[in-house]
PDB file of N, CA and C in Angstrom:
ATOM      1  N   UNK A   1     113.218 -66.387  51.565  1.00  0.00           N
ATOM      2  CA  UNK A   1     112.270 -66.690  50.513  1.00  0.00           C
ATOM      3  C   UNK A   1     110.919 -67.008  51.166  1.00  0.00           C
ATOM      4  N   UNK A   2     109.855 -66.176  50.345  1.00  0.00           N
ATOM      5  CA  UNK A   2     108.298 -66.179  51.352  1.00  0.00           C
ATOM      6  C   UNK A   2     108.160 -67.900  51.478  1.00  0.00           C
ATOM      7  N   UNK A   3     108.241 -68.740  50.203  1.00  0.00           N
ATOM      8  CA  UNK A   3     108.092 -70.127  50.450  1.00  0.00           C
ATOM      9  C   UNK A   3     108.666 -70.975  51.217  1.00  0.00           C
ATOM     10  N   UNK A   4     109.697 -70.728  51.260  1.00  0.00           N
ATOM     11  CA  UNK A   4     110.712 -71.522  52.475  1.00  0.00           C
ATOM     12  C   UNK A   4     110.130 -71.247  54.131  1.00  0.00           C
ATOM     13  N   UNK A   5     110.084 -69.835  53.964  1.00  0.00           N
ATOM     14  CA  UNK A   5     110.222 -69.514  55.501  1.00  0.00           C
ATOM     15  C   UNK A   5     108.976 -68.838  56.259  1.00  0.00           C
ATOM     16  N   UNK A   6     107.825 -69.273  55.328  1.00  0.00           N
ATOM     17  CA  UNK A   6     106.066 -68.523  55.617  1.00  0.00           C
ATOM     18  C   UNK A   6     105.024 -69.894  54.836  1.00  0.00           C
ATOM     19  N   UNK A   7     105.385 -69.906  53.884  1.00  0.00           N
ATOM     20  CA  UNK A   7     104.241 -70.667  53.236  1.00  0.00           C
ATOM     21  C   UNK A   7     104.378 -72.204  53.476  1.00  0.00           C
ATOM     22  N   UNK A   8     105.091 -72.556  53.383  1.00  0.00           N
ATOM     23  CA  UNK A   8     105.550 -74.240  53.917  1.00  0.00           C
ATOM     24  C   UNK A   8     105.014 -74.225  55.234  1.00  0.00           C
ATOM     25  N   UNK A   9     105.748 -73.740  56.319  1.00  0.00           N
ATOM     26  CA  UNK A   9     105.424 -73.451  57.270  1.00  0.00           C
ATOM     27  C   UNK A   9     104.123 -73.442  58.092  1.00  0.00           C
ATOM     28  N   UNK A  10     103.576 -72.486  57.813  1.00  0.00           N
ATOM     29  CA  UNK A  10     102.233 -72.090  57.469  1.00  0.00           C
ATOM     30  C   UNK A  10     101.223 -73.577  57.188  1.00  0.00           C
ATOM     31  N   UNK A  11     101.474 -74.050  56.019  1.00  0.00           N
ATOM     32  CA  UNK A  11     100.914 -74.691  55.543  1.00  0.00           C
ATOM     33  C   UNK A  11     100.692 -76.365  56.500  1.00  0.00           C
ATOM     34  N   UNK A  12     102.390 -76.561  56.667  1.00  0.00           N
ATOM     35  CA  UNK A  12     102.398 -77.770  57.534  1.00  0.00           C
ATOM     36  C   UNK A  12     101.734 -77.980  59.172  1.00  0.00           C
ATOM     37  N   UNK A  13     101.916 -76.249  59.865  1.00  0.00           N
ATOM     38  CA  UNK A  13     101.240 -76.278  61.171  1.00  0.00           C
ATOM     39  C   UNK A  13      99.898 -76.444  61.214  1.00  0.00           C
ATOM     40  N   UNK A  14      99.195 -76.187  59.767  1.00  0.00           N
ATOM     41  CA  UNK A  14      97.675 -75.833  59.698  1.00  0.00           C
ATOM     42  C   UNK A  14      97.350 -77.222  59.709  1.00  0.00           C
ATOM     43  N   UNK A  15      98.226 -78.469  58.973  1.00  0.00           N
ATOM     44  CA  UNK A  15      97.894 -79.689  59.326  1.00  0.00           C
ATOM     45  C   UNK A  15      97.901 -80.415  60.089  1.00  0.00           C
ATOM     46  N   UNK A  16      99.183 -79.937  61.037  1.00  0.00           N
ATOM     47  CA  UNK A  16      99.302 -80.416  62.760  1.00  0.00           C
ATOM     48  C   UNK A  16      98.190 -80.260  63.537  1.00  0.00           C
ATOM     49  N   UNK A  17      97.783 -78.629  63.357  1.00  0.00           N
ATOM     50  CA  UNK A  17      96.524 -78.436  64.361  1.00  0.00           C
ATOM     51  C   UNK A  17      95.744 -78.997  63.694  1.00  0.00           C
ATOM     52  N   UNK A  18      95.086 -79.268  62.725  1.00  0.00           N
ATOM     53  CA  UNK A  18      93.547 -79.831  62.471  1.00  0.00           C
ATOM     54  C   UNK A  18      94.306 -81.630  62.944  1.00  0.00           C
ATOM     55  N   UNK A  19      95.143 -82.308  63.049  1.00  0.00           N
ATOM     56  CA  UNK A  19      95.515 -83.816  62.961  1.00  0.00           C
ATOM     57  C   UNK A  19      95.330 -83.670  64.987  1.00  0.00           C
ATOM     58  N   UNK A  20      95.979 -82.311  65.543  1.00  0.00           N
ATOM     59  CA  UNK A  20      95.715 -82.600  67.070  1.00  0.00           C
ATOM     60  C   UNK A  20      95.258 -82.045  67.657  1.00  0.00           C
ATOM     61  N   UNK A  21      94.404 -80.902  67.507  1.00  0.00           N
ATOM     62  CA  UNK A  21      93.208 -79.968  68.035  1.00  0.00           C
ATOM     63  C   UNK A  21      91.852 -80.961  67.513  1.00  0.00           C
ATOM     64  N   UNK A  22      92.130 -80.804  66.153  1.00  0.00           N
ATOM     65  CA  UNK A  22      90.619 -81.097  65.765  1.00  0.00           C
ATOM     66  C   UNK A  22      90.264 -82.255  64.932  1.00  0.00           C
ATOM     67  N   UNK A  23      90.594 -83.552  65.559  1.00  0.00           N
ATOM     68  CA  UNK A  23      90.974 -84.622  65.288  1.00  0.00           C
ATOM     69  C   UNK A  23      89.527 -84.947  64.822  1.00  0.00           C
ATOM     70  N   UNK A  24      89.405 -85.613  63.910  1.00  0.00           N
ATOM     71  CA  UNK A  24      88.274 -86.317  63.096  1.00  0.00           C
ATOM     72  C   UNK A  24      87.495 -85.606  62.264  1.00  0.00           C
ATOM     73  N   UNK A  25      87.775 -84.224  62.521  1.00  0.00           N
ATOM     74  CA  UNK A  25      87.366 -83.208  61.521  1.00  0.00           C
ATOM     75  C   UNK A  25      88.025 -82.802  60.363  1.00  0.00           C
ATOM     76  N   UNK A  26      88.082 -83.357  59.546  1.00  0.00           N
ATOM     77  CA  UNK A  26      88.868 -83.671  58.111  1.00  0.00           C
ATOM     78  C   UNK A  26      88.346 -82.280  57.205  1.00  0.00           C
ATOM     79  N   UNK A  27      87.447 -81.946  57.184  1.00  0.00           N
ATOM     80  CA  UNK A  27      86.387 -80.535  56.484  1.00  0.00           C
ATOM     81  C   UNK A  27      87.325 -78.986  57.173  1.00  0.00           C
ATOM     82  N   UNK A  28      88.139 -79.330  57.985  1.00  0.00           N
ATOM     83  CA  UNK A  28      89.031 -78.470  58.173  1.00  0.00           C
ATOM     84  C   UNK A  28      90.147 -77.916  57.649  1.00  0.00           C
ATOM     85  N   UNK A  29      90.359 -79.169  56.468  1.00  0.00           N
ATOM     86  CA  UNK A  29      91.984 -78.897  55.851  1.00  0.00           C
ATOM     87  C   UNK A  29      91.401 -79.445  54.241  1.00  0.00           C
ATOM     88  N   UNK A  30      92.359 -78.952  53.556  1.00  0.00           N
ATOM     89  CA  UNK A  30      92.205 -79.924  51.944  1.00  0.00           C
ATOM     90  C   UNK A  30      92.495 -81.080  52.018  1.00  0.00           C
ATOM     91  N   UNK A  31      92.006 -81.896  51.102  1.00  0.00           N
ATOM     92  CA  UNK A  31      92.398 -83.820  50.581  1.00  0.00           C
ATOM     93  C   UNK A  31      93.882 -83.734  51.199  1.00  0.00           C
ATOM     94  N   UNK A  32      93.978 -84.929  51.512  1.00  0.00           N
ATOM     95  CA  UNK A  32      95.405 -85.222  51.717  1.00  0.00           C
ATOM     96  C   UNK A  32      96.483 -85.478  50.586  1.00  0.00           C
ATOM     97  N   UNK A  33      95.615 -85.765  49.759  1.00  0.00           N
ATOM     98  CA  UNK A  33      96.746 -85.873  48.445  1.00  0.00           C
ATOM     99  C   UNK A  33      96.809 -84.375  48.154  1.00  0.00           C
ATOM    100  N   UNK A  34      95.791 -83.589  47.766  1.00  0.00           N
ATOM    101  CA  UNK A  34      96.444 -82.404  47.539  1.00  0.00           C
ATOM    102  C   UNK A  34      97.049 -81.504  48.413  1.00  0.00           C
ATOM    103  N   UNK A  35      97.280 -81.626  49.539  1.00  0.00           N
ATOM    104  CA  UNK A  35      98.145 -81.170  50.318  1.00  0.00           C
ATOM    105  C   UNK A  35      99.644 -81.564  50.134  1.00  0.00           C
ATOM    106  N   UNK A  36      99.584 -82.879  50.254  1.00  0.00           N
ATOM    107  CA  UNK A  36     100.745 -83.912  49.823  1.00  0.00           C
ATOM    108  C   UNK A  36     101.618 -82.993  48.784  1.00  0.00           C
ATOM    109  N   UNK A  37     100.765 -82.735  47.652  1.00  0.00           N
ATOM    110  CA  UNK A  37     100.975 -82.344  45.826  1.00  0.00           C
ATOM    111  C   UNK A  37     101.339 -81.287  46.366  1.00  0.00           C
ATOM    112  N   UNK A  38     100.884 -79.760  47.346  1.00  0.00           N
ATOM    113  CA  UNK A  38     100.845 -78.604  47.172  1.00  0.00           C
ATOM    114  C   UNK A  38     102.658 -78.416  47.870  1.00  0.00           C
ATOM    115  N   UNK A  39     102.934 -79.456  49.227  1.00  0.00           N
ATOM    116  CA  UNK A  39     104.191 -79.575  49.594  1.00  0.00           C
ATOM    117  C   UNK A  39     105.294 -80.099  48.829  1.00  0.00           C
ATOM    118  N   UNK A  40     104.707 -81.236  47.945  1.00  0.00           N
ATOM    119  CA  UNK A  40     105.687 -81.427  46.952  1.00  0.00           C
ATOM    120  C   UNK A  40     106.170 -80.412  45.810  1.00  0.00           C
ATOM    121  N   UNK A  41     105.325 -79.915  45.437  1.00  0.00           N
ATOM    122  CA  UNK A  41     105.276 -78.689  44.205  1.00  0.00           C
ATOM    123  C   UNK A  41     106.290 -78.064  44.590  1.00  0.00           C
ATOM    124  N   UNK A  42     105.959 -77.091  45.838  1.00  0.00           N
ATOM    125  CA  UNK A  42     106.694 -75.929  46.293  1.00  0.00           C
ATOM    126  C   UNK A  42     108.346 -76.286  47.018  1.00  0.00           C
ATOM    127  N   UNK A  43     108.503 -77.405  47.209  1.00  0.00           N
ATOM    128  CA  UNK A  43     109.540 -77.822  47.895  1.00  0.00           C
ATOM    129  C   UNK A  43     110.775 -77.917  46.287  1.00  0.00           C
ATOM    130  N   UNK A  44     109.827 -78.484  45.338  1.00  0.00           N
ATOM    131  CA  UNK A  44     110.620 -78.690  43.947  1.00  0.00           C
ATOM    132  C   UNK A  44     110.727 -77.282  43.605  1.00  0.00           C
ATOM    133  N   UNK A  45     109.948 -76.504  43.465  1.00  0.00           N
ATOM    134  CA  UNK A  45     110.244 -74.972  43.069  1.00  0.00           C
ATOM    135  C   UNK A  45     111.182 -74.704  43.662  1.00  0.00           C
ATOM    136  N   UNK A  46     110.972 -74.160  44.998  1.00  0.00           N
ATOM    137  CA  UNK A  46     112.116 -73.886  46.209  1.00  0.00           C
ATOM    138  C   UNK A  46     113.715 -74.137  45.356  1.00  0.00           C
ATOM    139  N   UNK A  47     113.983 -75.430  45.413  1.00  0.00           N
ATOM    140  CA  UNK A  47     114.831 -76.287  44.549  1.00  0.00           C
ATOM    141  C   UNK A  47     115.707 -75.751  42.981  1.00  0.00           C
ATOM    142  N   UNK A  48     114.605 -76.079  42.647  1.00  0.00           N
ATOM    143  CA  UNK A  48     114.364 -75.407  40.636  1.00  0.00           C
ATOM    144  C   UNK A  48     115.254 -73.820  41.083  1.00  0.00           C
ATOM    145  N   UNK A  49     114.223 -73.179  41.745  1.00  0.00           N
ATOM    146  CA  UNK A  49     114.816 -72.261  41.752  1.00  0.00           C
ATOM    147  C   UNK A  49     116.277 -71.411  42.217  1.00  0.00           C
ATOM    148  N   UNK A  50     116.425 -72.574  43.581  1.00  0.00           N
ATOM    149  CA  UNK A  50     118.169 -72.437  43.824  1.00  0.00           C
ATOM    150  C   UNK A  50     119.203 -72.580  42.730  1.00  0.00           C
ATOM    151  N   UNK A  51     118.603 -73.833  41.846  1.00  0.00           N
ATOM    152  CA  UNK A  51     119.683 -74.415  41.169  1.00  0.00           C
ATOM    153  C   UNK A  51     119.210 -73.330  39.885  1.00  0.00           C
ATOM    154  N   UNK A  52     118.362 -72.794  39.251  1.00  0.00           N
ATOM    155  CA  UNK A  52     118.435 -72.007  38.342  1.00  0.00           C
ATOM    156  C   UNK A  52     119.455 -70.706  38.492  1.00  0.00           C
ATOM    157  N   UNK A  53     119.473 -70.006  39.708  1.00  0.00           N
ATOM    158  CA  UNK A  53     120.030 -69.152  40.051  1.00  0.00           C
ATOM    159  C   UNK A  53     122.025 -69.243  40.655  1.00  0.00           C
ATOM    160  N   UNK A  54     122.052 -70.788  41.147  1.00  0.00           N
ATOM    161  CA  UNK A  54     123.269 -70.832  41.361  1.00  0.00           C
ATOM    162  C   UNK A  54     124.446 -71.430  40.117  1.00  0.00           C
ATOM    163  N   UNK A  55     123.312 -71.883  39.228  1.00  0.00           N
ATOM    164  CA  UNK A  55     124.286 -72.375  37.873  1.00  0.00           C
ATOM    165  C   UNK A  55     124.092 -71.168  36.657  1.00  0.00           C
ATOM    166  N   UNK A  56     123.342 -70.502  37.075  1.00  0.00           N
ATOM    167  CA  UNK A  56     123.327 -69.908  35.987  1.00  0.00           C
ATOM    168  C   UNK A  56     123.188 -67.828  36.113  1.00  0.00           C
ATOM    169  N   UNK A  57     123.427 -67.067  35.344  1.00  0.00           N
ATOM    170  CA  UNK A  57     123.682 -65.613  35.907  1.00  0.00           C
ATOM    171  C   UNK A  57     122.163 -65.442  35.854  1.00  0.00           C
ATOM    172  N   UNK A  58     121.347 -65.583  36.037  1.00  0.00           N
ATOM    173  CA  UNK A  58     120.263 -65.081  36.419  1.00  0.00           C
ATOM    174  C   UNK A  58     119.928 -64.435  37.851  1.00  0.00           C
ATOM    175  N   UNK A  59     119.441 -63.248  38.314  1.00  0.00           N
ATOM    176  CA  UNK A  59     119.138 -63.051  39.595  1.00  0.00           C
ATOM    177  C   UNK A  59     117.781 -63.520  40.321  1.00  0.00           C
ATOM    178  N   UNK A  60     116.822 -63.397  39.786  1.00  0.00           N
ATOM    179  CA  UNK A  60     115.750 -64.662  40.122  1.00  0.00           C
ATOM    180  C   UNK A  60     115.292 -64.978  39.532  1.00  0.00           C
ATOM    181  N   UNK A  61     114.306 -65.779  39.879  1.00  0.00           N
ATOM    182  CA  UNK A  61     113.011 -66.564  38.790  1.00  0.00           C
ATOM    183  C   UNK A  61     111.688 -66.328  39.284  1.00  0.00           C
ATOM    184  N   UNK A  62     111.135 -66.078  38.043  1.00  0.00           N
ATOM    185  CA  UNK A  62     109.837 -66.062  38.218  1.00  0.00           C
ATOM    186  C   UNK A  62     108.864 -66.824  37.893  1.00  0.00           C
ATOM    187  N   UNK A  63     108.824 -67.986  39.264  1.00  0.00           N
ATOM    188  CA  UNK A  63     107.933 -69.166  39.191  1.00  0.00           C
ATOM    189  C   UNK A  63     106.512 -69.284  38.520  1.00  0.00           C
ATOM    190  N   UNK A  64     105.869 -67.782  38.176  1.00  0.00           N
ATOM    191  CA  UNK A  64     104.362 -68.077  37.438  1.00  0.00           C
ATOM    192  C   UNK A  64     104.424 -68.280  36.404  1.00  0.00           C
ATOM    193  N   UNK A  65     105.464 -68.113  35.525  1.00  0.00           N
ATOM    194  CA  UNK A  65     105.689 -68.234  34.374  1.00  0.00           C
ATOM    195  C   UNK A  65     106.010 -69.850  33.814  1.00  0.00           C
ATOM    196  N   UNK A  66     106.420 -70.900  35.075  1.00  0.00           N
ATOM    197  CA  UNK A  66     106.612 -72.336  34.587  1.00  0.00           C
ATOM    198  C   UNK A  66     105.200 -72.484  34.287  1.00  0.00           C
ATOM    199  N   UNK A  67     105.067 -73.502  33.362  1.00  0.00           N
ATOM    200  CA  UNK A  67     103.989 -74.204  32.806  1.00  0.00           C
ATOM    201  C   UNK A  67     104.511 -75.644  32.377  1.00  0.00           C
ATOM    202  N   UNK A  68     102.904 -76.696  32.642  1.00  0.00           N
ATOM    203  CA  UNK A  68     103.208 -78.173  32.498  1.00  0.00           C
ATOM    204  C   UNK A  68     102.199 -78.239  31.010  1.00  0.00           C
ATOM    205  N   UNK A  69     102.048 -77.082  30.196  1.00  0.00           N
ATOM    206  CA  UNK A  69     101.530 -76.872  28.978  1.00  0.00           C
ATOM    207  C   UNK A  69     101.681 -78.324  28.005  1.00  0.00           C
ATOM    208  N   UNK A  70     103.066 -77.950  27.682  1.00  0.00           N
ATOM    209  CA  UNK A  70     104.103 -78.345  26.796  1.00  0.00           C
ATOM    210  C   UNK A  70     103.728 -80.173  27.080  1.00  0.00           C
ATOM    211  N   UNK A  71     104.096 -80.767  28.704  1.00  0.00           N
ATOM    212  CA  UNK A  71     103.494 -81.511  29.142  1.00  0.00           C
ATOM    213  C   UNK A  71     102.791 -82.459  28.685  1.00  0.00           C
ATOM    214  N   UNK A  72     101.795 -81.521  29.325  1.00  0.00           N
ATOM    215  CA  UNK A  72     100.266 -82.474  29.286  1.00  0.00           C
ATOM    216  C   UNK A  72      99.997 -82.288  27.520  1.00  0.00           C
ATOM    217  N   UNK A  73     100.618 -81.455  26.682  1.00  0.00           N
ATOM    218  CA  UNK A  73     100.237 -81.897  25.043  1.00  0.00           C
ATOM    219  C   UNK A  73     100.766 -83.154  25.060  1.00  0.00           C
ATOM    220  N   UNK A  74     101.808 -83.161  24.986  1.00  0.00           N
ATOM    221  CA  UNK A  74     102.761 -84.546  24.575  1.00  0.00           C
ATOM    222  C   UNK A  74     102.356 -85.628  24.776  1.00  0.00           C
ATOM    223  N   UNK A  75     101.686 -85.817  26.179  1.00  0.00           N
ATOM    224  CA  UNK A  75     100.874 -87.510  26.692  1.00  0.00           C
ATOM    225  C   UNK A  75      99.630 -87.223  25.608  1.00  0.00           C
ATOM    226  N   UNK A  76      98.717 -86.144  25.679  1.00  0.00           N
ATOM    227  CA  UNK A  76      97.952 -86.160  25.034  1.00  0.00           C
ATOM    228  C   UNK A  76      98.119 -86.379  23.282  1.00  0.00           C
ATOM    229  N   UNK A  77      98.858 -85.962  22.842  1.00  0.00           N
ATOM    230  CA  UNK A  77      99.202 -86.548  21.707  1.00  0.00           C
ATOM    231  C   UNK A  77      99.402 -88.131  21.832  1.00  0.00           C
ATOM    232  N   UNK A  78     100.039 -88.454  22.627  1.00  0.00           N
ATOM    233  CA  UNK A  78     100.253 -89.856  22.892  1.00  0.00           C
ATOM    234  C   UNK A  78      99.125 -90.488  22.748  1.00  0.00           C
ATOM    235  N   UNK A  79      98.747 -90.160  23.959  1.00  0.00           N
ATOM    236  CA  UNK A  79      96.797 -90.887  23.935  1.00  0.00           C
ATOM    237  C   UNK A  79      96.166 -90.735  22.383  1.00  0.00           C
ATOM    238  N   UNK A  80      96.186 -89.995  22.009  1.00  0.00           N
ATOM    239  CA  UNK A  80      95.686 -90.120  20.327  1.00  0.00           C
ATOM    240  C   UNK A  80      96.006 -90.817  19.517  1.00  0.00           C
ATOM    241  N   UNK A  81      97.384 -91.086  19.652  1.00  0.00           N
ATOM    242  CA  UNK A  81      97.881 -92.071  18.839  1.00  0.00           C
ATOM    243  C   UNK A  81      97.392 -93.718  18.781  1.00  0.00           C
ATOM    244  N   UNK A  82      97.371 -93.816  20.024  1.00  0.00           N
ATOM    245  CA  UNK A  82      96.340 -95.408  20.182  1.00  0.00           C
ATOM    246  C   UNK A  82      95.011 -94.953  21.092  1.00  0.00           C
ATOM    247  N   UNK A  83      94.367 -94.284  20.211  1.00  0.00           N
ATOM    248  CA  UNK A  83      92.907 -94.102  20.498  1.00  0.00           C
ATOM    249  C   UNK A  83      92.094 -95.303  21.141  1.00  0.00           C
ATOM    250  N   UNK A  84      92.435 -96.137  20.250  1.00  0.00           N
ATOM    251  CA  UNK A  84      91.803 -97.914  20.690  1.00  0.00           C
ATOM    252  C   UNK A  84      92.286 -98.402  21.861  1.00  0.00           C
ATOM    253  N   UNK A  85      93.374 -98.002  22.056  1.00  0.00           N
ATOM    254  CA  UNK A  85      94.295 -98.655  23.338  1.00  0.00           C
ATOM    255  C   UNK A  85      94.292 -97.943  24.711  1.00  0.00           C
ATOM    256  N   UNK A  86      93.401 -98.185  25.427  1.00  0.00           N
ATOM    257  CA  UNK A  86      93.554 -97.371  26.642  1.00  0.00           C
ATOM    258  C   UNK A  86      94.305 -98.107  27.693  1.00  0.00           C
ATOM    259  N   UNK A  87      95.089 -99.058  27.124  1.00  0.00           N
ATOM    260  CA  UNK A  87      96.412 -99.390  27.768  1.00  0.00           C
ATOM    261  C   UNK A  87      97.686-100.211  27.285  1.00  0.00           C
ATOM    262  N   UNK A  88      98.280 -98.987  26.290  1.00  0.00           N
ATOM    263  CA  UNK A  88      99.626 -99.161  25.955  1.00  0.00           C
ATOM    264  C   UNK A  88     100.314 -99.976  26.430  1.00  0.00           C
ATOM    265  N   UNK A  89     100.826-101.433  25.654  1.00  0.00           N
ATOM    266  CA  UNK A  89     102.551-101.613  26.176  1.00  0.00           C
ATOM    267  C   UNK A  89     103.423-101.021  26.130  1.00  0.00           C
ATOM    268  N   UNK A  90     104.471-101.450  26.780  1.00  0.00           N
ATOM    269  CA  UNK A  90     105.954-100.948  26.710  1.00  0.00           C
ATOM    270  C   UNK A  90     106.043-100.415  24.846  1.00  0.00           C
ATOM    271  N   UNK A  91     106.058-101.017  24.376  1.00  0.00           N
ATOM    272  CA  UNK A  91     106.654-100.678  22.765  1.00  0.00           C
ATOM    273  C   UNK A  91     105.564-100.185  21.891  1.00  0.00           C
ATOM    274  N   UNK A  92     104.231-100.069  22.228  1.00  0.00           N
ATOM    275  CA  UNK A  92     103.515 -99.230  21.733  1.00  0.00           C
ATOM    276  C   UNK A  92     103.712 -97.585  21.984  1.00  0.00           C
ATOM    277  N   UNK A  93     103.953 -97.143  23.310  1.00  0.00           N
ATOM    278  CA  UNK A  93     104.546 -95.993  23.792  1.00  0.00           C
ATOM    279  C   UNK A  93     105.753 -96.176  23.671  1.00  0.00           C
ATOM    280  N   UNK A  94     106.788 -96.711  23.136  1.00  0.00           N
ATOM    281  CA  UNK A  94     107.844 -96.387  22.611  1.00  0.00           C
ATOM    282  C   UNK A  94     107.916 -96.043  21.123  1.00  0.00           C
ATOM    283  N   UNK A  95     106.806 -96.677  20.833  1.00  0.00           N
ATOM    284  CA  UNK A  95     106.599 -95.955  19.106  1.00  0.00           C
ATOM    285  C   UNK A  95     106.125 -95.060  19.136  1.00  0.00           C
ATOM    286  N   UNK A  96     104.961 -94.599  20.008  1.00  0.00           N
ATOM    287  CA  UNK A  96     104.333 -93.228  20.258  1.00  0.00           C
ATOM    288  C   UNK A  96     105.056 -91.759  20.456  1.00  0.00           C
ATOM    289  N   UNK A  97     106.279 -92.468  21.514  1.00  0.00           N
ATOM    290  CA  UNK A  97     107.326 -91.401  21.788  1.00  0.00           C
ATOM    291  C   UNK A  97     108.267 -90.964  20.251  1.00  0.00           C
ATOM    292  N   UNK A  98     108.867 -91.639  19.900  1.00  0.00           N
ATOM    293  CA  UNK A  98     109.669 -91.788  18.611  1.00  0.00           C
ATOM    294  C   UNK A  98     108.687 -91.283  17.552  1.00  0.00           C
ATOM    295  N   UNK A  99     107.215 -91.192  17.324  1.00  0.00           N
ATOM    296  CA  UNK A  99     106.554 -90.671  16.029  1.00  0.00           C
ATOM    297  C   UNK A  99     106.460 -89.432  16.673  1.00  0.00           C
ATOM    298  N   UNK A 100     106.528 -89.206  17.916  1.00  0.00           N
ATOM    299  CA  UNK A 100     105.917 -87.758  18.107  1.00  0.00           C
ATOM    300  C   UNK A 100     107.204 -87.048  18.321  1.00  0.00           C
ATOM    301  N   UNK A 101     108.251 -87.577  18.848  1.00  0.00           N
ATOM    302  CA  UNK A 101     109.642 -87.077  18.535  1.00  0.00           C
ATOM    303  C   UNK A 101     110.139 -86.565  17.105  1.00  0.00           C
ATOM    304  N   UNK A 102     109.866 -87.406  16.062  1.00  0.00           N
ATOM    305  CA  UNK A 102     110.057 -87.284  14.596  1.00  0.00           C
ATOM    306  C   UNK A 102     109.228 -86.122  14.277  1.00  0.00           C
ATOM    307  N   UNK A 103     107.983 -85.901  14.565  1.00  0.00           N
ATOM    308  CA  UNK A 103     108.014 -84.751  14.606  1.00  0.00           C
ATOM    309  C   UNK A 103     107.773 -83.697  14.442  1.00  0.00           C
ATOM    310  N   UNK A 104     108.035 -83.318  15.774  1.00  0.00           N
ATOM    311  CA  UNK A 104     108.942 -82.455  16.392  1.00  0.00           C
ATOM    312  C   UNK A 104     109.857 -81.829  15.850  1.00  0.00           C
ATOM    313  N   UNK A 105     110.899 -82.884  15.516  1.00  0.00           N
ATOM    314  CA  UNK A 105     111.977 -82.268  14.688  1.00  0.00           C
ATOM    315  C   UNK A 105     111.900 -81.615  13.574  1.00  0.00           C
ATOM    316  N   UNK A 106     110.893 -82.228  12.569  1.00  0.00           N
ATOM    317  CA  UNK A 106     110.299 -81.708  11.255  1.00  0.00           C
ATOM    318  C   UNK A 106     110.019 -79.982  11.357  1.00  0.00           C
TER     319      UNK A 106
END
């Protein structure tokens, strides 16, 4: 798999050499969090995608097609719901979840 065995790869040596060739030169590589994010992503795909394929008859997957669409509506609906509140308790977002669950179902 190109991700397993090129792009990870790839990706992690490019941070070795800029951390011990070209030490203090940070303008060499992306943010560290999004590097962080780009290894985490692909390591969960990697993943997703074993277990899609070993539980189920599918022969592969085609990772461009996931989307965090669906997602990012749902918080955002959330956030609407207490417009005033830009910081929910516990049981305000438990009512938020449950009205936007309800629905849903509708």
């Amino acid at each position: 798999m190109w991700l397993t065995h090129t792009f990870l790869p790839t990706l992690l040596s490019w941070k070795e050499e800029v951390s011990t060739i070209h030490k203090g030169e940070n303008k060499r590589i992306i943010a560290s969090p999004t590097l962080e994010g780009i290894v985490f992503t692909t390591r969960n795909f990697i993943e997703i995608a074993k277990q899609l394929v070993r539980e189920s008859s599918l022969e592969y997957v085609a990772l461009n097609v996931f989307t965090q669409d669906i997602l990012e509506s749902f918080f955002g609906n959330l956030r609407n719901i207490y417009r005033s509140a830009t910081n929910p308790d516990l049981v305000q977002a438990a009512y938020g979840v449950y009205n936007i669950s309800q629905f849903v179902k509708a």
